[in-house]
PDB file of N, CA and C in Angstrom:
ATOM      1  N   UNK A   1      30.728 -11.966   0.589  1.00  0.00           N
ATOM      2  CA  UNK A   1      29.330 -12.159   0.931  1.00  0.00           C
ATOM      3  C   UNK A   1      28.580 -12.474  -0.353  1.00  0.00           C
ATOM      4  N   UNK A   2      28.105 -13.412  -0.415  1.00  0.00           N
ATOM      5  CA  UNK A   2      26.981 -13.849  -1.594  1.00  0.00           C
ATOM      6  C   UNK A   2      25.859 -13.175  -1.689  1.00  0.00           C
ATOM      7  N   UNK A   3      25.143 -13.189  -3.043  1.00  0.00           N
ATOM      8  CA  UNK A   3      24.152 -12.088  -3.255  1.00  0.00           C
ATOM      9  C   UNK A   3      22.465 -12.257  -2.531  1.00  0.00           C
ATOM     10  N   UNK A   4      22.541 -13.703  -2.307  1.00  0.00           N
ATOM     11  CA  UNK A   4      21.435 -14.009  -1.568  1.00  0.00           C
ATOM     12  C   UNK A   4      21.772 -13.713  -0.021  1.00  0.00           C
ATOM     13  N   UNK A   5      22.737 -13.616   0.533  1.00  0.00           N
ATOM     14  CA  UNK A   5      22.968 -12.809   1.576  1.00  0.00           C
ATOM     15  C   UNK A   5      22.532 -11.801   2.131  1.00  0.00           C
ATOM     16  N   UNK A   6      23.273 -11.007   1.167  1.00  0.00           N
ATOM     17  CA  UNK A   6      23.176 -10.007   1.105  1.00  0.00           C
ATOM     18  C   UNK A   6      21.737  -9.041   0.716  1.00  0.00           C
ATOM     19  N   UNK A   7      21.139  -9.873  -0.287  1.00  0.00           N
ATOM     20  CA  UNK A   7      19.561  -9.878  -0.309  1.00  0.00           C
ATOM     21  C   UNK A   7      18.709  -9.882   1.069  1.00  0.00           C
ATOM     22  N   UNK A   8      19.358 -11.335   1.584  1.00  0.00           N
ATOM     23  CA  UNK A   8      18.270 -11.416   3.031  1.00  0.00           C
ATOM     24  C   UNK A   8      18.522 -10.211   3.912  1.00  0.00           C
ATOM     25  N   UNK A   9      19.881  -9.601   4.347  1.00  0.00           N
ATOM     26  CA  UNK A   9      20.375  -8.482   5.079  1.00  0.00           C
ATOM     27  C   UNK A   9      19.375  -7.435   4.746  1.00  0.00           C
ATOM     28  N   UNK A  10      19.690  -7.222   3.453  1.00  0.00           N
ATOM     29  CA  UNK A  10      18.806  -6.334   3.130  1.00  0.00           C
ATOM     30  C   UNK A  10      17.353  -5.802   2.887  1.00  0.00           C
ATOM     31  N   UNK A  11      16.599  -6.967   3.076  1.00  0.00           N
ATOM     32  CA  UNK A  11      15.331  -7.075   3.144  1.00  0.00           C
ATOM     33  C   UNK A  11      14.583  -6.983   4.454  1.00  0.00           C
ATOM     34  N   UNK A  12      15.587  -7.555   5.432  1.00  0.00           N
ATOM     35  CA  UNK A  12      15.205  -8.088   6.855  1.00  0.00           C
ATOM     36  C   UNK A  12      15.435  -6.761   7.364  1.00  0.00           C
ATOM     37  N   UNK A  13      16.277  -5.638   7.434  1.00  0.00           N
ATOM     38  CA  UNK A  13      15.780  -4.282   7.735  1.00  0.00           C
ATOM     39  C   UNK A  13      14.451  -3.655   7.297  1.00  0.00           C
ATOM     40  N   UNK A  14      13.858  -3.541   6.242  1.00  0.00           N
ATOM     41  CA  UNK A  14      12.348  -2.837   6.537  1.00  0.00           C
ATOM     42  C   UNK A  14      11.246  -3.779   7.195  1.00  0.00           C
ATOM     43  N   UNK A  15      11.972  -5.012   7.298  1.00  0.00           N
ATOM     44  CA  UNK A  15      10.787  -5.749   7.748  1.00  0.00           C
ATOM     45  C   UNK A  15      11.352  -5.928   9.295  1.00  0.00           C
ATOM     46  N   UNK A  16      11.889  -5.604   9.811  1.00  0.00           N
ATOM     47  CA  UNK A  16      12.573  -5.053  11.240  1.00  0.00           C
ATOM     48  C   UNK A  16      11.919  -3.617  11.630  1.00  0.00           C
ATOM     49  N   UNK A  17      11.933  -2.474  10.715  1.00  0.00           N
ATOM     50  CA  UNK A  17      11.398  -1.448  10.662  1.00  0.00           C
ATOM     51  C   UNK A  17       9.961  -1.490  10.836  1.00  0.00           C
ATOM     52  N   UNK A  18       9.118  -2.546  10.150  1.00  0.00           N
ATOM     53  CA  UNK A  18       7.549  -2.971  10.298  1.00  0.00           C
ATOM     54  C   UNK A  18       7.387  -3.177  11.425  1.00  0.00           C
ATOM     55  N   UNK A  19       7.871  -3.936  11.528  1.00  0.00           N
ATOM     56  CA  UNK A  19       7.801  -4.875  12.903  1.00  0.00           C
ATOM     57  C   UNK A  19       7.553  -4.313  13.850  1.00  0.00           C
ATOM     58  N   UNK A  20       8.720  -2.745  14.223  1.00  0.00           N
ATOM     59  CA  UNK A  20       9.344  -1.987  15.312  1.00  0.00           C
ATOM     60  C   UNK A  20       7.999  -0.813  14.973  1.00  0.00           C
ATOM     61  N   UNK A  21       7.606  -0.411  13.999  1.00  0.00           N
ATOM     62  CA  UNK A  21       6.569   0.555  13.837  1.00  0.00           C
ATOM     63  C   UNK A  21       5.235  -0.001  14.453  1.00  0.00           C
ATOM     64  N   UNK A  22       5.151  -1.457  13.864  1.00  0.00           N
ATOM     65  CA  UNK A  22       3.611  -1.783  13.974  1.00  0.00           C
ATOM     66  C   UNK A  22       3.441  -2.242  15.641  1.00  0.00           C
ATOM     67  N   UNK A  23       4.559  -2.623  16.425  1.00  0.00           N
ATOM     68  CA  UNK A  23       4.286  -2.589  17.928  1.00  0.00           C
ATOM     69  C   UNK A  23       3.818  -1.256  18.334  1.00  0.00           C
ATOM     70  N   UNK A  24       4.677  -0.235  18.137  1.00  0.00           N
ATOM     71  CA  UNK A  24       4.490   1.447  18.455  1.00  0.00           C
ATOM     72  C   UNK A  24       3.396   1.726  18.154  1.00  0.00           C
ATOM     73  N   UNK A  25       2.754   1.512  17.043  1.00  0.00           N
ATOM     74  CA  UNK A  25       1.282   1.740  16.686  1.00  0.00           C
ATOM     75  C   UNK A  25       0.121   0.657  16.970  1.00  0.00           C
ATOM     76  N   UNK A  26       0.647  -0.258  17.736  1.00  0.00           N
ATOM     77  CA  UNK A  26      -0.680  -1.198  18.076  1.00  0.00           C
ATOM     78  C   UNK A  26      -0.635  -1.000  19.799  1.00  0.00           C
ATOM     79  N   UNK A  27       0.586  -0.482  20.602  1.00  0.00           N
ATOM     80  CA  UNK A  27       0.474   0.046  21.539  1.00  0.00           C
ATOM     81  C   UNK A  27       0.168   1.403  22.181  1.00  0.00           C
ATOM     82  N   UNK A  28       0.100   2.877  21.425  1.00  0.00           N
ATOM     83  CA  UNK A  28       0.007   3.779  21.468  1.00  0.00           C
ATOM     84  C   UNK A  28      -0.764   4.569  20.179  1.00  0.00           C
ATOM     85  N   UNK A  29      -1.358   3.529  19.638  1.00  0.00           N
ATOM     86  CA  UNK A  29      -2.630   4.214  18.476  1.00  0.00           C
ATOM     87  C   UNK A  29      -1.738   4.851  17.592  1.00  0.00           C
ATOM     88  N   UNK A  30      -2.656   4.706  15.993  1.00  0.00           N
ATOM     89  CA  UNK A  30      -1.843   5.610  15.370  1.00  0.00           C
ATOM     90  C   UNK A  30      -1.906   6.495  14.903  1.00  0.00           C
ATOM     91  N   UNK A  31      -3.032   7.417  16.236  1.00  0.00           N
ATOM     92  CA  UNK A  31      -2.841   9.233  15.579  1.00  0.00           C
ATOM     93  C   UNK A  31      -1.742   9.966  15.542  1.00  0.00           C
ATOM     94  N   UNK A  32      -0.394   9.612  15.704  1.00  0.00           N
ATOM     95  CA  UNK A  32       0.669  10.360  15.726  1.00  0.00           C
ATOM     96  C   UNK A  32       0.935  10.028  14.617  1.00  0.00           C
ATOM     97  N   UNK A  33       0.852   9.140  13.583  1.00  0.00           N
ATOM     98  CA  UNK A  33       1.760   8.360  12.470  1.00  0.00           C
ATOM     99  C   UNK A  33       0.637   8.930  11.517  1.00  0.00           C
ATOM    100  N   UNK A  34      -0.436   8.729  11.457  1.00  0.00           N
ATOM    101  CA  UNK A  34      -1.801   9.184   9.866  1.00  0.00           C
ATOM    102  C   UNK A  34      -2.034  10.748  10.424  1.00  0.00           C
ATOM    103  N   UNK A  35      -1.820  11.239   9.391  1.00  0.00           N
ATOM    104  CA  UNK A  35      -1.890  12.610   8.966  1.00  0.00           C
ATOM    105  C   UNK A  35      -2.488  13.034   7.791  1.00  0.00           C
ATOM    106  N   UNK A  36      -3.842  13.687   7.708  1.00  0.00           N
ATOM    107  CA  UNK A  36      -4.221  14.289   6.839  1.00  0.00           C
ATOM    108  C   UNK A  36      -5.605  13.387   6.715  1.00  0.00           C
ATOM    109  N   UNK A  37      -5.909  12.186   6.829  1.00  0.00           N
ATOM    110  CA  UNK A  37      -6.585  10.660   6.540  1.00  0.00           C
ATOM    111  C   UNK A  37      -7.766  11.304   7.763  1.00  0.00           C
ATOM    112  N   UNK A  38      -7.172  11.353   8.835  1.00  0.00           N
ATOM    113  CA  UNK A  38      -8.416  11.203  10.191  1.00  0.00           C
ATOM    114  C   UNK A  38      -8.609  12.631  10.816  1.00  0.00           C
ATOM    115  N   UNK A  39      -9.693  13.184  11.211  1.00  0.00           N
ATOM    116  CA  UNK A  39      -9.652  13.953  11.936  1.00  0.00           C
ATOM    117  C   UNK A  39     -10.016  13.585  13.162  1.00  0.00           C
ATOM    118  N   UNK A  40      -9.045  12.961  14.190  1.00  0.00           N
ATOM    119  CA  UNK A  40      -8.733  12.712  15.219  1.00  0.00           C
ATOM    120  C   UNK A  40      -9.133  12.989  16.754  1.00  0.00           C
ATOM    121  N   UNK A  41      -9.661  14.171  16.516  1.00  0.00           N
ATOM    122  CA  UNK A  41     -10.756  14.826  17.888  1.00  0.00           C
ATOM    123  C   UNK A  41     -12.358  14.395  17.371  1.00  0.00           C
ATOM    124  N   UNK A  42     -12.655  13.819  16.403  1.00  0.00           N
ATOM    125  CA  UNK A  42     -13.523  13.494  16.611  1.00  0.00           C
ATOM    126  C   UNK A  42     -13.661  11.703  16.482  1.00  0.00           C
ATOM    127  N   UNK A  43     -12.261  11.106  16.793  1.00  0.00           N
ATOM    128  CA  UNK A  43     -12.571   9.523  16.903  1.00  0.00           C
ATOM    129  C   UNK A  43     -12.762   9.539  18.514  1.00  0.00           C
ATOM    130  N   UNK A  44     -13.667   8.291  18.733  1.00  0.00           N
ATOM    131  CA  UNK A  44     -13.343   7.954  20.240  1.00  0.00           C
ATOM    132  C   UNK A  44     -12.322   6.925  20.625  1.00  0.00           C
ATOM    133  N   UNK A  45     -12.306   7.381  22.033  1.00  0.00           N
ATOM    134  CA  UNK A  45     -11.254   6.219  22.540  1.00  0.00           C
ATOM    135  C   UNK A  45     -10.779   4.686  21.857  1.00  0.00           C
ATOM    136  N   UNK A  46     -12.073   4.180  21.765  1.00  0.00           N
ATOM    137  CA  UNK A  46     -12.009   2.622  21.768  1.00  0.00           C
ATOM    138  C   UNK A  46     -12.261   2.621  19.922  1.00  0.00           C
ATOM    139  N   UNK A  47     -12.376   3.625  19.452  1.00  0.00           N
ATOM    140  CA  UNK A  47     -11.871   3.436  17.427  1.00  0.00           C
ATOM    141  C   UNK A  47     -10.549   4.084  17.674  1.00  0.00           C
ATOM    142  N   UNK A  48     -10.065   4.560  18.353  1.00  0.00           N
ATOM    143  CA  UNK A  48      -8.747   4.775  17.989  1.00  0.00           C
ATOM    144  C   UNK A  48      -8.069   3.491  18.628  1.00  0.00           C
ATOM    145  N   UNK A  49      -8.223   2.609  19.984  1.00  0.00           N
ATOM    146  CA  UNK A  49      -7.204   1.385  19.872  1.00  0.00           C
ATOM    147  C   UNK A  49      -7.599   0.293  19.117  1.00  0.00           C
ATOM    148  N   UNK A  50      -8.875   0.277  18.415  1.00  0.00           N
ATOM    149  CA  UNK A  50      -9.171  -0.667  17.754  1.00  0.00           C
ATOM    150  C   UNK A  50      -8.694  -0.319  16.094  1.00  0.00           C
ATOM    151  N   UNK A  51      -8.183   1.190  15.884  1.00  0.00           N
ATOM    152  CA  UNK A  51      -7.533   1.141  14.527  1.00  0.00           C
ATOM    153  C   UNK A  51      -6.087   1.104  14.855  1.00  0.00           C
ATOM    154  N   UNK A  52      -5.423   1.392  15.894  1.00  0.00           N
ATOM    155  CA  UNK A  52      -4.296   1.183  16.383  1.00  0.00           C
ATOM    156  C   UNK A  52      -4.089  -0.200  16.139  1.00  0.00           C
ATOM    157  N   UNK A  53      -4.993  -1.469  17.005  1.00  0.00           N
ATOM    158  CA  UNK A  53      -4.741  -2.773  16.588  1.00  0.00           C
ATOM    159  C   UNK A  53      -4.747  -3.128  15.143  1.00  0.00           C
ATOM    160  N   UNK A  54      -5.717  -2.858  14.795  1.00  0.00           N
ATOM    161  CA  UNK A  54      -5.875  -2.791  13.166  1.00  0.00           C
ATOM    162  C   UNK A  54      -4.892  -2.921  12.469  1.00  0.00           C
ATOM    163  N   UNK A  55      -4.182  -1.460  12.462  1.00  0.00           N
ATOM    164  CA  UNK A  55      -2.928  -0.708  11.547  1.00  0.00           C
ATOM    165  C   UNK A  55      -1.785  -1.529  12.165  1.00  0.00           C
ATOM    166  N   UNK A  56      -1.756  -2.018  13.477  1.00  0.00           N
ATOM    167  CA  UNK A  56      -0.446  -2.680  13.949  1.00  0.00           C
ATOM    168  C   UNK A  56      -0.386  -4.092  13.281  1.00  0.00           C
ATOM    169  N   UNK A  57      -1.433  -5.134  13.267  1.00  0.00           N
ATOM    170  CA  UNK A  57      -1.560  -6.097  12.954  1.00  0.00           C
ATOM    171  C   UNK A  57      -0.972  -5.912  11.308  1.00  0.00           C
ATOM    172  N   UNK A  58      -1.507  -5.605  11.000  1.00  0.00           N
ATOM    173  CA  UNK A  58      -1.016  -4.667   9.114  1.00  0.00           C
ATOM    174  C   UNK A  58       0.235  -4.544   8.701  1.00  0.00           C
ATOM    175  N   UNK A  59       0.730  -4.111   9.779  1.00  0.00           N
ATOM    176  CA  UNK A  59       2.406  -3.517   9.781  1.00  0.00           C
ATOM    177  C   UNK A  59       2.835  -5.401   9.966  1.00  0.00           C
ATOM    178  N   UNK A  60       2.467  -5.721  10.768  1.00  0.00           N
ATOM    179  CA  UNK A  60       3.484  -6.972  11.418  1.00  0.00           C
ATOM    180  C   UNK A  60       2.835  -7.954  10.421  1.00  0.00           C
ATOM    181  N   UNK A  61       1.741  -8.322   9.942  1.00  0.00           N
ATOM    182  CA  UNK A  61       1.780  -8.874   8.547  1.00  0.00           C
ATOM    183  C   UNK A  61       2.536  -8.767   7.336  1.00  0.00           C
ATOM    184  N   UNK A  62       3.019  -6.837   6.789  1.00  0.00           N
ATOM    185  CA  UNK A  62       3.442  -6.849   6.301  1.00  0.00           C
ATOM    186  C   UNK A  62       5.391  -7.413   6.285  1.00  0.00           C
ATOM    187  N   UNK A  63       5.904  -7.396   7.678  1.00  0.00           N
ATOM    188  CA  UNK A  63       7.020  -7.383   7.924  1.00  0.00           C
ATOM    189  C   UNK A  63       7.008  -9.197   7.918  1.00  0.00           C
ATOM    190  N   UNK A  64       5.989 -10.111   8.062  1.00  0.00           N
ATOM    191  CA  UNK A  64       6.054 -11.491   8.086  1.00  0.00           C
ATOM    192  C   UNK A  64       6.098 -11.796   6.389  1.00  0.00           C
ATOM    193  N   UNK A  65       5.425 -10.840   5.577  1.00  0.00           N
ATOM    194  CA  UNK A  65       5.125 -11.305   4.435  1.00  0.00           C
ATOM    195  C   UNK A  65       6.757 -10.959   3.635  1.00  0.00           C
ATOM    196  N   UNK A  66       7.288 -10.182   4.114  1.00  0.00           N
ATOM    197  CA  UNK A  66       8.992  -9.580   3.410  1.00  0.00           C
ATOM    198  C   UNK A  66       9.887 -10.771   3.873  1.00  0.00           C
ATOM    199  N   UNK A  67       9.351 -11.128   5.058  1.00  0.00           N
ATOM    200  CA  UNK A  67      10.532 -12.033   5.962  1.00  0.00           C
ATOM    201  C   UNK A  67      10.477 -13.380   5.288  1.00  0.00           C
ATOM    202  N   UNK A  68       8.886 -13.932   4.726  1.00  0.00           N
ATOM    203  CA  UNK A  68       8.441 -15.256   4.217  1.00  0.00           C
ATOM    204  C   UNK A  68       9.309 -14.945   2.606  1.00  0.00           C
ATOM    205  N   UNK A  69       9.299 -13.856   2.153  1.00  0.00           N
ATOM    206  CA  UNK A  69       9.797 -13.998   0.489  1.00  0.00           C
ATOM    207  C   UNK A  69      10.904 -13.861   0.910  1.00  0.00           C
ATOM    208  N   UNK A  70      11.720 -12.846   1.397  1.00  0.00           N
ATOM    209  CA  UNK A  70      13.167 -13.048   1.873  1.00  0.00           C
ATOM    210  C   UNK A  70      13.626 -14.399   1.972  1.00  0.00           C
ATOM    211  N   UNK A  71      13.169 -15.192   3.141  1.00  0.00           N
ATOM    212  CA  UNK A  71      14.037 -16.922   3.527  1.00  0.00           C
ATOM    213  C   UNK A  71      12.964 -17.738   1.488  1.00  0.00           C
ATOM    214  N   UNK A  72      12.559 -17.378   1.077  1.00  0.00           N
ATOM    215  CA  UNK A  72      11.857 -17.859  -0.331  1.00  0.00           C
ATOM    216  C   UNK A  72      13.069 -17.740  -1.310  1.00  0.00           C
ATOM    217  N   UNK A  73      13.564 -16.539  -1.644  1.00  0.00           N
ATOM    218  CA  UNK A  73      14.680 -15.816  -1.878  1.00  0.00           C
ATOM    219  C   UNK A  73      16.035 -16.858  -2.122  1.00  0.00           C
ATOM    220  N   UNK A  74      16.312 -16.536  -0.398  1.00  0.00           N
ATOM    221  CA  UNK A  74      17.572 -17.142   0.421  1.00  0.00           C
ATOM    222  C   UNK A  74      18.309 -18.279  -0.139  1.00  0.00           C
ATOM    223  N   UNK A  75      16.782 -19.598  -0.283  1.00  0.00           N
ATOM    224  CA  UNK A  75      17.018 -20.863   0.009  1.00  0.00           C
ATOM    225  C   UNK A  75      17.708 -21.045  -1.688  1.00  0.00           C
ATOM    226  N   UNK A  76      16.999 -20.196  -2.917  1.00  0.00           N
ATOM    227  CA  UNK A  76      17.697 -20.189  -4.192  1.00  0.00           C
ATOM    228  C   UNK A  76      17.382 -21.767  -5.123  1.00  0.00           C
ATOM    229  N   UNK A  77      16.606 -22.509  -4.562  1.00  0.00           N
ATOM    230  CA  UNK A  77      16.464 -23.539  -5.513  1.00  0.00           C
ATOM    231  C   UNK A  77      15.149 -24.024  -6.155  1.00  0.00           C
ATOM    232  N   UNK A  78      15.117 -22.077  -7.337  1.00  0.00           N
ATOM    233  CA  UNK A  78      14.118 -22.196  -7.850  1.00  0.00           C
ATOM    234  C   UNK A  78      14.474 -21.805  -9.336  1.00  0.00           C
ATOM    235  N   UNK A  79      13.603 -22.230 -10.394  1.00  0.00           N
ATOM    236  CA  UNK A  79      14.233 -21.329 -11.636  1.00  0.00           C
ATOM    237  C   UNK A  79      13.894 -19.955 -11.953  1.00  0.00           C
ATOM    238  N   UNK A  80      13.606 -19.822 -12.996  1.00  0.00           N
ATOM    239  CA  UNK A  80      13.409 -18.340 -13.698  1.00  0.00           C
ATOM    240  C   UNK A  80      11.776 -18.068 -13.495  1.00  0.00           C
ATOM    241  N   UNK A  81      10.723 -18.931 -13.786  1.00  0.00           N
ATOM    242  CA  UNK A  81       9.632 -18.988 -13.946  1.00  0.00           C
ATOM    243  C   UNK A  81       9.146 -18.760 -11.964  1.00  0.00           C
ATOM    244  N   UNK A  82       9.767 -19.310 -11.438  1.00  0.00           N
ATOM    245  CA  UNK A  82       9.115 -19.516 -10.361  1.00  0.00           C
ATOM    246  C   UNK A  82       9.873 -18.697  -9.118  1.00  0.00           C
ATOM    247  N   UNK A  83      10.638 -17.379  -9.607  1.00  0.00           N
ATOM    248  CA  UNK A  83      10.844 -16.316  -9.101  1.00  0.00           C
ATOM    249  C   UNK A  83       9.988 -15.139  -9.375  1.00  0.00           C
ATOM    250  N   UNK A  84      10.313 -15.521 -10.885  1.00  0.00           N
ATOM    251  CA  UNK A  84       8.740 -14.108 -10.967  1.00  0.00           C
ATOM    252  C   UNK A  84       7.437 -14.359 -11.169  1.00  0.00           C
ATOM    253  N   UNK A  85       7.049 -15.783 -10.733  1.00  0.00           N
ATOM    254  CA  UNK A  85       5.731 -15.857 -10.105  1.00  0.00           C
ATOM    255  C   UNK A  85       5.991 -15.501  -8.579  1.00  0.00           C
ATOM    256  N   UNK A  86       6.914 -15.846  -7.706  1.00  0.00           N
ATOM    257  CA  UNK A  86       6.854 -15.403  -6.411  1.00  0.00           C
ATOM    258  C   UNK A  86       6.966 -14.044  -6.362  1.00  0.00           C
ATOM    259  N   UNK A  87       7.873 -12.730  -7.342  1.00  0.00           N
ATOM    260  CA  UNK A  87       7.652 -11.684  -7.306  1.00  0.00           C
ATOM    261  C   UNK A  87       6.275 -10.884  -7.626  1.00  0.00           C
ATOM    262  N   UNK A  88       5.805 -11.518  -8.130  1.00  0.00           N
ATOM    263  CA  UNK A  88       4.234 -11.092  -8.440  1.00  0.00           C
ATOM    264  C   UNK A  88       3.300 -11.531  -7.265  1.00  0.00           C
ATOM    265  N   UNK A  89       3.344 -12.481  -6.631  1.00  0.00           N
ATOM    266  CA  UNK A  89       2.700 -12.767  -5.471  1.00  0.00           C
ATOM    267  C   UNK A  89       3.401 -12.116  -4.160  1.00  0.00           C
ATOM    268  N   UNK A  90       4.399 -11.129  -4.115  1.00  0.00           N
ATOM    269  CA  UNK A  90       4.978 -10.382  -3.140  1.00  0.00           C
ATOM    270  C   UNK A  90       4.256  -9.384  -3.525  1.00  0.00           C
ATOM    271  N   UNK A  91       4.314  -8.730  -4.356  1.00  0.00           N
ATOM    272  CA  UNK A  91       4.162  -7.341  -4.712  1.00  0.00           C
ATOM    273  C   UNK A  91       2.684  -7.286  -4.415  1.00  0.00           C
ATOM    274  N   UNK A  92       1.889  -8.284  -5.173  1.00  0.00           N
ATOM    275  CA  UNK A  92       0.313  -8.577  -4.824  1.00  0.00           C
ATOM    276  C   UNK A  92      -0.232  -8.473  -3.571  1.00  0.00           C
ATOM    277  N   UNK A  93       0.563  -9.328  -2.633  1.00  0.00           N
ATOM    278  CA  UNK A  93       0.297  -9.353  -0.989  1.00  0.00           C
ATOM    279  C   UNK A  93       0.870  -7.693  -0.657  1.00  0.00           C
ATOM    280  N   UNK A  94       1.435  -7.736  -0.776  1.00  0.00           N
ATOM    281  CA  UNK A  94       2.115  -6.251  -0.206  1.00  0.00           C
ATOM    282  C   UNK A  94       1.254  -5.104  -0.650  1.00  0.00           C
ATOM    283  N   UNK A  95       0.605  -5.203  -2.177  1.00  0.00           N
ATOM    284  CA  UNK A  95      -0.416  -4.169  -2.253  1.00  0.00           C
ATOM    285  C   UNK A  95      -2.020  -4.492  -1.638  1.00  0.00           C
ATOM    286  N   UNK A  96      -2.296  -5.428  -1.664  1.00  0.00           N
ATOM    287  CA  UNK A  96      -3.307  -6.053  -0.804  1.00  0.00           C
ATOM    288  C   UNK A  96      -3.614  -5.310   0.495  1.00  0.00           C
ATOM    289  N   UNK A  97      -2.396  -5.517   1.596  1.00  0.00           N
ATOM    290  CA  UNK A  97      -2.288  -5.181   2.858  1.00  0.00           C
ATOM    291  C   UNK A  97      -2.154  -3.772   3.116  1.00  0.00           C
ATOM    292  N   UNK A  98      -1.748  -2.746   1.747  1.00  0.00           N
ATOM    293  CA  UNK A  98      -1.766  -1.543   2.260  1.00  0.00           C
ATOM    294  C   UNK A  98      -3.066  -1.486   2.004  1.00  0.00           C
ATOM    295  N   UNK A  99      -3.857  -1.579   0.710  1.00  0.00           N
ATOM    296  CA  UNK A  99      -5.201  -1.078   0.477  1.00  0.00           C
ATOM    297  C   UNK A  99      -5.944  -1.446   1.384  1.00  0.00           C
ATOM    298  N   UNK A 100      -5.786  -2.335   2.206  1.00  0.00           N
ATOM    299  CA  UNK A 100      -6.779  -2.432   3.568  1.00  0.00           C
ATOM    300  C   UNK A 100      -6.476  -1.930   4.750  1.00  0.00           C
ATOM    301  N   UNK A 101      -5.601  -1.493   4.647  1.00  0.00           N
ATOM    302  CA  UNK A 101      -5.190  -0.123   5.716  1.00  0.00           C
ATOM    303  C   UNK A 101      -5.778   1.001   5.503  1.00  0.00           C
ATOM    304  N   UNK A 102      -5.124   0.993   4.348  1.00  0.00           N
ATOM    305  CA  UNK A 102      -6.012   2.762   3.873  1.00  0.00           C
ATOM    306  C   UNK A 102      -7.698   2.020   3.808  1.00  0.00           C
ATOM    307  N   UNK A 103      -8.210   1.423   3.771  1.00  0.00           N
ATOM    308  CA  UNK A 103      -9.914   1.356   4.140  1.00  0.00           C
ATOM    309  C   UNK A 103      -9.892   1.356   5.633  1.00  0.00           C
ATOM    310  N   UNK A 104      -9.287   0.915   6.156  1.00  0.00           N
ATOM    311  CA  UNK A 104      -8.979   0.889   7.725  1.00  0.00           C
ATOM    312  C   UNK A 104      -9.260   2.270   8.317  1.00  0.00           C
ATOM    313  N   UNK A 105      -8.229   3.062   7.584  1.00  0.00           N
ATOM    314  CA  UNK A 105      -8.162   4.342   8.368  1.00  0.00           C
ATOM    315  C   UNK A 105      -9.163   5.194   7.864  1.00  0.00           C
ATOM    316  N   UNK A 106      -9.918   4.544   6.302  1.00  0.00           N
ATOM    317  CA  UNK A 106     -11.069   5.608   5.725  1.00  0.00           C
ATOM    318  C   UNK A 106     -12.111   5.311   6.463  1.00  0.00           C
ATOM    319  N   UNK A 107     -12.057   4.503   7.309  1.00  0.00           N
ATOM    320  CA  UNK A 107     -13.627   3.351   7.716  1.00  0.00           C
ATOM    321  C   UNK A 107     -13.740   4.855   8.889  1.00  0.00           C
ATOM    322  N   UNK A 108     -12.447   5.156  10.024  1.00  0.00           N
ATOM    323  CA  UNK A 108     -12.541   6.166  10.988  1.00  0.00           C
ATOM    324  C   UNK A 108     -13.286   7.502  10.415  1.00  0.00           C
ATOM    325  N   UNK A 109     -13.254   7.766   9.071  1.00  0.00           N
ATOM    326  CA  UNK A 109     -13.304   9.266   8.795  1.00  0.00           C
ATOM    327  C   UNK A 109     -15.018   8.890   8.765  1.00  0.00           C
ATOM    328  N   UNK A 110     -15.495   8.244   8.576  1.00  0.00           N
ATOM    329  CA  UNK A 110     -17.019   7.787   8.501  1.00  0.00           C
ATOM    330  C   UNK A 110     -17.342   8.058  10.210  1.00  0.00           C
ATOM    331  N   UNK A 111     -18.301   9.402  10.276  1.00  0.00           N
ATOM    332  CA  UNK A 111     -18.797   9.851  11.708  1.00  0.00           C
ATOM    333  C   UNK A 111     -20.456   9.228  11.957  1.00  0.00           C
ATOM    334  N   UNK A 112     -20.368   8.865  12.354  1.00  0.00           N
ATOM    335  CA  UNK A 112     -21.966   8.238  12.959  1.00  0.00           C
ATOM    336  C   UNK A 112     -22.854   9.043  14.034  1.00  0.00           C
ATOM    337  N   UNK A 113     -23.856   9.231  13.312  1.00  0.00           N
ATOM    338  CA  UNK A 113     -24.745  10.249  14.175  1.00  0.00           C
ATOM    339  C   UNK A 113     -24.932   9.782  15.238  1.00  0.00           C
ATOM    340  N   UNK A 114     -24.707  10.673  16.585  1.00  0.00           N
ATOM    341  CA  UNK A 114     -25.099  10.331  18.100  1.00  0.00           C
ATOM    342  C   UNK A 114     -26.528  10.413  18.539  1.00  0.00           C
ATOM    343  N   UNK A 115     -27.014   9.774  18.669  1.00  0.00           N
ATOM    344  CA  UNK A 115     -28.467   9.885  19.699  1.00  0.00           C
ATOM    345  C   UNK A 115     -28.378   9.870  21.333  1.00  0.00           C
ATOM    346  N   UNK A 116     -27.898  11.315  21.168  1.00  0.00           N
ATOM    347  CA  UNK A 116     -28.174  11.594  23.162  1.00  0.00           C
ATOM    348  C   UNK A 116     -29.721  11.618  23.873  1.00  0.00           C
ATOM    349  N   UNK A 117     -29.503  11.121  24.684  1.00  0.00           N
ATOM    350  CA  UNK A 117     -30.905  10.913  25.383  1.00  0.00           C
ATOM    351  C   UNK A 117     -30.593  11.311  26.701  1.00  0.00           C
TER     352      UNK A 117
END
């Protein structure tokens, strides 16, 4: 097995893992998965499937963005310079997409005063 192979094999599992998480959490919200981030009895219904969509979309971005450098990887007909510019633009996107998650899930902890009438 060749090392770019074996690279793609190996990459294409956490981004299989994204993939398989961020459905679970864009279908069933993700107060079971954030812990400690939300206090959860006090989100409503429709902020919890709208951070569910949120956080899912996130996940399955991130698993498109592993899958796009992976087959980047694969194809191998690049030099020295223009691998670790693509590793710097992985790592970049990949920290990008968490830090807007975590604002995602900080945006929920923000409670908005009710005006009952």
């Amino acid at each position: 097995m060749s090392t770019q192979l074996s690279e793609l094999l190996t990459q294409l599992f956490p981004a299989t893992i994204l993939a398989v998480l961020g459905w679970v959490i864009r279908t069933n919200g993700p107060q079971g998965f954030v812990h400690g981030m939300v206090d959860w009895s006090k989100v409503d219904d429709a902020m919890r499937r709208r951070a569910g969509r949120d956080v899912g979309n996130l996940l399955f971005a991130m698993a498109i963005w592993i899958v796009g450098y992976v087959v980047f990887r694969y194809q191998g007909a690049y030099d020295q310079a223009t691998d670790n510019l693509a590793q710097v633009i992985f790592v970049g996107g990949i920290s990008v997409l968490v830090i807007v998650m975590i604002f995602v899930l900080l945006r929920l902890r923000e409670t908005k005063p009710k005006h009952g009438r």
